[in-house]
Protein backbone atom coordinates (compact mmCIF):
# COMPACT_ATOMS: atom_id res chain seq x y z
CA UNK A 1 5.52 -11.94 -12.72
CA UNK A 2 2.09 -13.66 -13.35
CA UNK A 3 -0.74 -12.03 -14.83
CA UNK A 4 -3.82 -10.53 -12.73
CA UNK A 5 -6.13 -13.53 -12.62
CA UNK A 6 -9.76 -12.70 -13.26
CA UNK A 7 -11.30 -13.69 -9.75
CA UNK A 8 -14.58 -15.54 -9.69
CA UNK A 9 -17.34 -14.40 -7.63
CA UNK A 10 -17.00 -16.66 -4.98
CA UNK A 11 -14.43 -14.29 -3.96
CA UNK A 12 -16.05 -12.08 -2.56
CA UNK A 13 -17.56 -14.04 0.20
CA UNK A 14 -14.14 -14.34 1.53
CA UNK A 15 -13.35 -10.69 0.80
CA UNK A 16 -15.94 -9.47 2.85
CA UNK A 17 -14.81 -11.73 5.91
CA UNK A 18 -11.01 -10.36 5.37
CA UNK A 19 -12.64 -6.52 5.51
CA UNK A 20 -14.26 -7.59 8.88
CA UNK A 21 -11.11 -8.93 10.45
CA UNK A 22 -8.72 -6.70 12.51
CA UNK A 23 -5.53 -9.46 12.11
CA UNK A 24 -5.98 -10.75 8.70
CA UNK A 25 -5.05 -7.80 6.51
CA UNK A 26 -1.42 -7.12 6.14
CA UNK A 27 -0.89 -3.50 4.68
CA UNK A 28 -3.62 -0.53 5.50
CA UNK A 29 -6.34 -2.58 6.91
CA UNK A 30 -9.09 -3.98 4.53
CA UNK A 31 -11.44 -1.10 4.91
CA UNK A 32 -8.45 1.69 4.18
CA UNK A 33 -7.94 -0.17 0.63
CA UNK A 34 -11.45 -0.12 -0.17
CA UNK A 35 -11.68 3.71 0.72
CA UNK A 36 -8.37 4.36 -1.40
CA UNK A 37 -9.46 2.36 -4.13
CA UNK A 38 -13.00 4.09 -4.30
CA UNK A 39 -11.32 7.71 -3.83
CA UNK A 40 -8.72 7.28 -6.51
CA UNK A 41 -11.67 6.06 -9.16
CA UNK A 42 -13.53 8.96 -8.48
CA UNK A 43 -10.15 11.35 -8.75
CA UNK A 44 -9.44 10.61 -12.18
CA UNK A 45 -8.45 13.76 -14.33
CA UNK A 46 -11.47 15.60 -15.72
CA UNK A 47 -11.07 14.16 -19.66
CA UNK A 48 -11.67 10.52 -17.72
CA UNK A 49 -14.44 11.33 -15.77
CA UNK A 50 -16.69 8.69 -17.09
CA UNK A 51 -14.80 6.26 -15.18
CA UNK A 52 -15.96 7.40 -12.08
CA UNK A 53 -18.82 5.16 -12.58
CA UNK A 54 -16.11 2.25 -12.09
CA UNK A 55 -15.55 3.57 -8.22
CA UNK A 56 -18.23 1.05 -7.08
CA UNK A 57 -16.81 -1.96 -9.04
CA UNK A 58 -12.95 -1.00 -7.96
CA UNK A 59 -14.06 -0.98 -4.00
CA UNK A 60 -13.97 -4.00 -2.54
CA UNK A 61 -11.66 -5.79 -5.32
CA UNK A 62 -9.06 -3.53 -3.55
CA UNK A 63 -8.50 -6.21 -0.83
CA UNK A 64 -8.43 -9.12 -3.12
CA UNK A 65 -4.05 -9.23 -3.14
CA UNK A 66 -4.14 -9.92 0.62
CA UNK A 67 -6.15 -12.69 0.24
CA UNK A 68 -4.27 -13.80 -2.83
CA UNK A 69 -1.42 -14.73 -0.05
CA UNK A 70 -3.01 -17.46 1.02
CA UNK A 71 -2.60 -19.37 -2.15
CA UNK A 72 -0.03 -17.96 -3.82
CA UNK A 73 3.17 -17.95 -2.22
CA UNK A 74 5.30 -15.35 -4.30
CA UNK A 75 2.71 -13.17 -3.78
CA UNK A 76 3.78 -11.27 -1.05
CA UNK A 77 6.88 -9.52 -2.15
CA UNK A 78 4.84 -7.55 -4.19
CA UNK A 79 3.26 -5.51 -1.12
CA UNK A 80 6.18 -4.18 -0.62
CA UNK A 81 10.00 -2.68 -1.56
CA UNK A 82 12.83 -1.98 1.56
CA UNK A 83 15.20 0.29 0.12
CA UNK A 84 17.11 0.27 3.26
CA UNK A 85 18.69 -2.94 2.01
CA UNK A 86 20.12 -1.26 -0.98
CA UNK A 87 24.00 -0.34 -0.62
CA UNK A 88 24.18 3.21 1.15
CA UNK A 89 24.06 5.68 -1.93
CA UNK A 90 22.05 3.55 -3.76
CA UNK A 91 20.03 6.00 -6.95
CA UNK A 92 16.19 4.46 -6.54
CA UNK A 93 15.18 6.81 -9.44
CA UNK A 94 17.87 4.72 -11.30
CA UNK A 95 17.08 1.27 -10.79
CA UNK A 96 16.32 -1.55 -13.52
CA UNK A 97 13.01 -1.83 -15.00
CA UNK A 98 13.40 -5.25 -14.94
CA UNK A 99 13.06 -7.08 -11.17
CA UNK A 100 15.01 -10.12 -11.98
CA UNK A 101 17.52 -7.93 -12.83
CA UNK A 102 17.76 -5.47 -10.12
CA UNK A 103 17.48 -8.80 -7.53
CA UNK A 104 20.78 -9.85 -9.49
CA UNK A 105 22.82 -6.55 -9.17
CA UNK A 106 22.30 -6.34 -5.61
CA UNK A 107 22.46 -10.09 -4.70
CA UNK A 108 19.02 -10.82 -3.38
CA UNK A 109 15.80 -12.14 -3.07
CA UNK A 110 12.09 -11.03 -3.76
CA UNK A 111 11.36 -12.00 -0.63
CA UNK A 112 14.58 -9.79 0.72
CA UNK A 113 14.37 -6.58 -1.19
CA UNK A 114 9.80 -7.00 -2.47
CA UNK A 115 8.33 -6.63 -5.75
CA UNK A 116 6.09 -3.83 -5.63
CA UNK A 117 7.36 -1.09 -8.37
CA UNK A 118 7.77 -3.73 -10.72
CA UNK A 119 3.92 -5.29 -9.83
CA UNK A 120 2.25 -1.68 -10.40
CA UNK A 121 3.85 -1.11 -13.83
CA UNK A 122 3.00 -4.37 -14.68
CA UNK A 123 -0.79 -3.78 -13.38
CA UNK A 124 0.05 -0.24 -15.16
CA UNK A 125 0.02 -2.25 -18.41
CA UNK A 126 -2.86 -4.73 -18.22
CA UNK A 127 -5.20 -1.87 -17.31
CA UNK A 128 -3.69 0.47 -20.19
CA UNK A 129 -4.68 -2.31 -22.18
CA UNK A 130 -7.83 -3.30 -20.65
CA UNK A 131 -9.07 0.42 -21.87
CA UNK A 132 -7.57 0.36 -25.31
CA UNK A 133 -9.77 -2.79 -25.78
CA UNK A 134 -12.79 -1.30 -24.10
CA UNK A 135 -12.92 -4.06 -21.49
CA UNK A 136 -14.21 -1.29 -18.73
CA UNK A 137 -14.67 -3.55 -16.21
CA UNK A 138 -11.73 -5.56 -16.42
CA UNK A 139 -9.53 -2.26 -16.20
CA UNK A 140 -11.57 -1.57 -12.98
CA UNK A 141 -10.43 -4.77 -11.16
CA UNK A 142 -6.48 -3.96 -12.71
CA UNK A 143 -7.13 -0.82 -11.58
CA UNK A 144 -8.03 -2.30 -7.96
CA UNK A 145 -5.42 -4.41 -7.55
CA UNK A 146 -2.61 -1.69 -8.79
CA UNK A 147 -4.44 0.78 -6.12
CA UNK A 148 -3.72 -1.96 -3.20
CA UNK A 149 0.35 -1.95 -4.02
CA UNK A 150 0.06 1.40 -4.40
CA UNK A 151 -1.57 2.15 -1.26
CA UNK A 152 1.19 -0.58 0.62
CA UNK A 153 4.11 1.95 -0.86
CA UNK A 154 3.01 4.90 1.05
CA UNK A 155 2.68 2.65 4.19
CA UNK A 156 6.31 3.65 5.49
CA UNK A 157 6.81 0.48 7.26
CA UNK A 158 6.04 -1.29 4.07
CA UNK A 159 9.52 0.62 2.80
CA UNK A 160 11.70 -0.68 5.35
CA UNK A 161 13.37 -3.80 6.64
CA UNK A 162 12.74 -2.84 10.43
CA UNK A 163 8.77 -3.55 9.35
CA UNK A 164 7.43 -4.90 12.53
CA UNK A 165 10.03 -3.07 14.50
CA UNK A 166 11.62 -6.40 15.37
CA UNK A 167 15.57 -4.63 14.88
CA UNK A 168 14.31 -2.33 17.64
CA UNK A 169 12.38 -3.96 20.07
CA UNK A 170 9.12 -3.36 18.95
CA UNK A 171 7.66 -6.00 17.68
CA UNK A 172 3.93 -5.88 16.46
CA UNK A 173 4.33 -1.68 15.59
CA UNK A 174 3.10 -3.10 12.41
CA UNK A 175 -0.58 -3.99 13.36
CA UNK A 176 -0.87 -1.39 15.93
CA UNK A 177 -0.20 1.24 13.86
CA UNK A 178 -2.25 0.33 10.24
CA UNK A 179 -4.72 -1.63 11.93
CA UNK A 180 -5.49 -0.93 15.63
CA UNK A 181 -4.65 2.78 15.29
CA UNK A 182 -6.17 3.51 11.96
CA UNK A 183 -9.43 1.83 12.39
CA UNK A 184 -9.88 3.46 15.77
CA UNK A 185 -9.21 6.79 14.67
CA UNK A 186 -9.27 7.52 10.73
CA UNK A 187 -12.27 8.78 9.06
CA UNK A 188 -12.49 8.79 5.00
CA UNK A 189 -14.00 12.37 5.24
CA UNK A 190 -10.73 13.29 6.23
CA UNK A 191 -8.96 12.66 2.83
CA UNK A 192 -9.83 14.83 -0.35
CA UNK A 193 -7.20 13.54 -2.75
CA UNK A 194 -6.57 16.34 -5.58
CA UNK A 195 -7.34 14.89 -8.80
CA UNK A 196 -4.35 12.37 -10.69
CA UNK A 197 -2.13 13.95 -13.13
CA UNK A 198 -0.35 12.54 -16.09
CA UNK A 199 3.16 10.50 -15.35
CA UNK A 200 5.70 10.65 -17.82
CA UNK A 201 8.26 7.86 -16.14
CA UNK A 202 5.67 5.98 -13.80
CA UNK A 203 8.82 3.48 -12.43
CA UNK A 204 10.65 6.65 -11.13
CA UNK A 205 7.74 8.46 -9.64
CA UNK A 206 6.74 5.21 -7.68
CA UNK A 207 10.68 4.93 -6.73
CA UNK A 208 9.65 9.13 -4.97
CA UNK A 209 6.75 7.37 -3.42
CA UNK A 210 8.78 4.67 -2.01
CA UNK A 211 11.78 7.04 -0.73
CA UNK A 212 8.86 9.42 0.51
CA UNK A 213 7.32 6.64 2.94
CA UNK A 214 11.20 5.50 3.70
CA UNK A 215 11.67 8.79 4.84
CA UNK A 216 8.54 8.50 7.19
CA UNK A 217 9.29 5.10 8.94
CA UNK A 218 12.12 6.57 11.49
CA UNK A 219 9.32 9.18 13.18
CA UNK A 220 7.14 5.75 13.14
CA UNK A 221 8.93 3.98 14.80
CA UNK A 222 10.44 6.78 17.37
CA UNK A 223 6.41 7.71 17.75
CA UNK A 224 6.02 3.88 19.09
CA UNK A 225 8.55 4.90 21.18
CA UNK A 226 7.40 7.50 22.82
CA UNK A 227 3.77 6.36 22.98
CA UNK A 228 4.70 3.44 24.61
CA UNK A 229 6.72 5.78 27.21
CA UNK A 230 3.96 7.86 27.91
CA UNK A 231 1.78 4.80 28.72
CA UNK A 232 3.87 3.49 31.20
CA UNK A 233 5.43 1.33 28.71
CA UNK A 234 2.59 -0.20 27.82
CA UNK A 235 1.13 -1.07 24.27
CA UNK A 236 -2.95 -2.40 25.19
CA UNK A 237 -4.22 0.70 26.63
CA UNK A 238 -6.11 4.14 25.23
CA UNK A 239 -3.35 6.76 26.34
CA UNK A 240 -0.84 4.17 24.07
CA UNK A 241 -3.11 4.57 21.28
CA UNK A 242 -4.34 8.02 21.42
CA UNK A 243 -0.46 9.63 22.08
CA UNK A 244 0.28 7.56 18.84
CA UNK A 245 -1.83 8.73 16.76
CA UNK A 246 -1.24 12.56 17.91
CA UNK A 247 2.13 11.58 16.72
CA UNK A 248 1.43 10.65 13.28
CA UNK A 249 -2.10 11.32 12.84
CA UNK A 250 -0.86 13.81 10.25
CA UNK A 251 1.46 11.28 8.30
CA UNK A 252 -1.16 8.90 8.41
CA UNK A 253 -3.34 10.82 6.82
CA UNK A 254 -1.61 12.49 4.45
CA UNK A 255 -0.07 8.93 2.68
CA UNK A 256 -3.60 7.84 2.69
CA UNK A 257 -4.65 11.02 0.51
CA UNK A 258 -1.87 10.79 -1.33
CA UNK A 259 -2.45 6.88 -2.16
CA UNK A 260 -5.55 7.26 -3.36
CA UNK A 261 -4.44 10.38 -5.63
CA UNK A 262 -1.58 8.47 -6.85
């Protein structure tokens, strides 16, 4: 897994047009990152509180891994992990620390199974190190970039293979939920994360995240359902959108909060 490149300012030209577009961001929409990102600086525990200053400078860095996927082509594995490919039974609490060799236990690909628990403890470890060496800024735009998988994990349909709900005939649930829904209806006032607490095993407690949002992705995906029903079976119309988000408004909400506090 390659390092976190340090990203050169004419970055953020293009950053700011991939914040403005509704299609071009491929987890929460560019705007949800940079809310997460700035809400989890500010939620540090108390003893860290001077690197609240850093919320600013982690904002809009947030995005950058979406645009990343234009030039990088292993890059997008890492925005996400499908458990539901994993043999029935399978112990996520339990699985390697090392990707190549979980890939190889279970017979396939990044691009099958994603990257994402391995990229955060990797990002994990440049920012650690970032601090010990004082380079404050530097562990801001780790710490960006680790908030952005982060955030993708508690996306549910980043945690399953039925992602776009193409198994179930419902293709594009994907955009309609994190970006049509979410930027129509979610406020940032409506999250106040509780600060972050110490992790003793960070790979296992992002494993709970991931088996969390698994959990989540069946309501999803019945919600579509059902909002789609009550619409006449249609998806481009305001009684679609609004029964959809009455049905996981809540859920929404809540893996946003706990993103950001994670």
């Amino acid at each position: 897994m390659p390092a976190l490149r340090r990203i050169p300012l004419l970055v953020l030209a293009a950053a700011a047009v991939l914040a403005a577009s509704p299609d071009s961001a491929c987890a929460w929409s560019g705007a949800q990152h940079i809310q997460i990102s700035k809400a989890a600086a500010r939620a540090v525990p108390e003893e860290m509180g001077a690197f609240r200053d850093f919320a600013r400078p982690m904002a809009l860095p947030a995005i950058y891994p979406d645009l990343w996927k234009e030039s990088d082509p292993a890059e997008t594995p890492r925005h996400y992990f499908e458990p539901d490919r994993l043999p029935p039974g399978t112990d996520l609490l339990h699985q390697s620390r090392a990707p190549g060799d979980a890939l190889r236990q279970f017979n396939l690909s990044a691009d099958d199974l994603g990257l994402a628990p391995w990229t955060i403890t990797n990002l994990l470890g440049q920012m650690t190190e970032a601090m010990r060496t004082n380079d404050w800024l530097w562990a801001a735009r780790c710490g960006a970039a680790m908030s952005h998988y982060v955030a993708d994990i508690h996306m549910p349909l980043h945690c399953t293979r039925n992602f776009n709900g193409d198994d179930t005939g419902q293709a594009g649930i994907h955009t309609r939920i994190e970006s049509d829904m979410v930027k129509a209806f979610f406020r940032p006032d409506m999250i106040a994360p509780e600060p972050g607490t110490y992790i003793a095993d960070p790979f296992s407690e992002i494993m709970g995240w991931i088996a969390h949002s698994a959990s989540l992705a069946p309501g999803w995906l019945n919600a579509d359902t059902i909002a789609k029903r009550s619409a006449n079976g249609r998806f481009d119309t305001e009684r679609y959108y609004y029964r959809l988000w009455e049905l996981t408004g809540d859920t929404v909400i809540a893996q946003i909060e706990a993103a950001a506090r994670d």
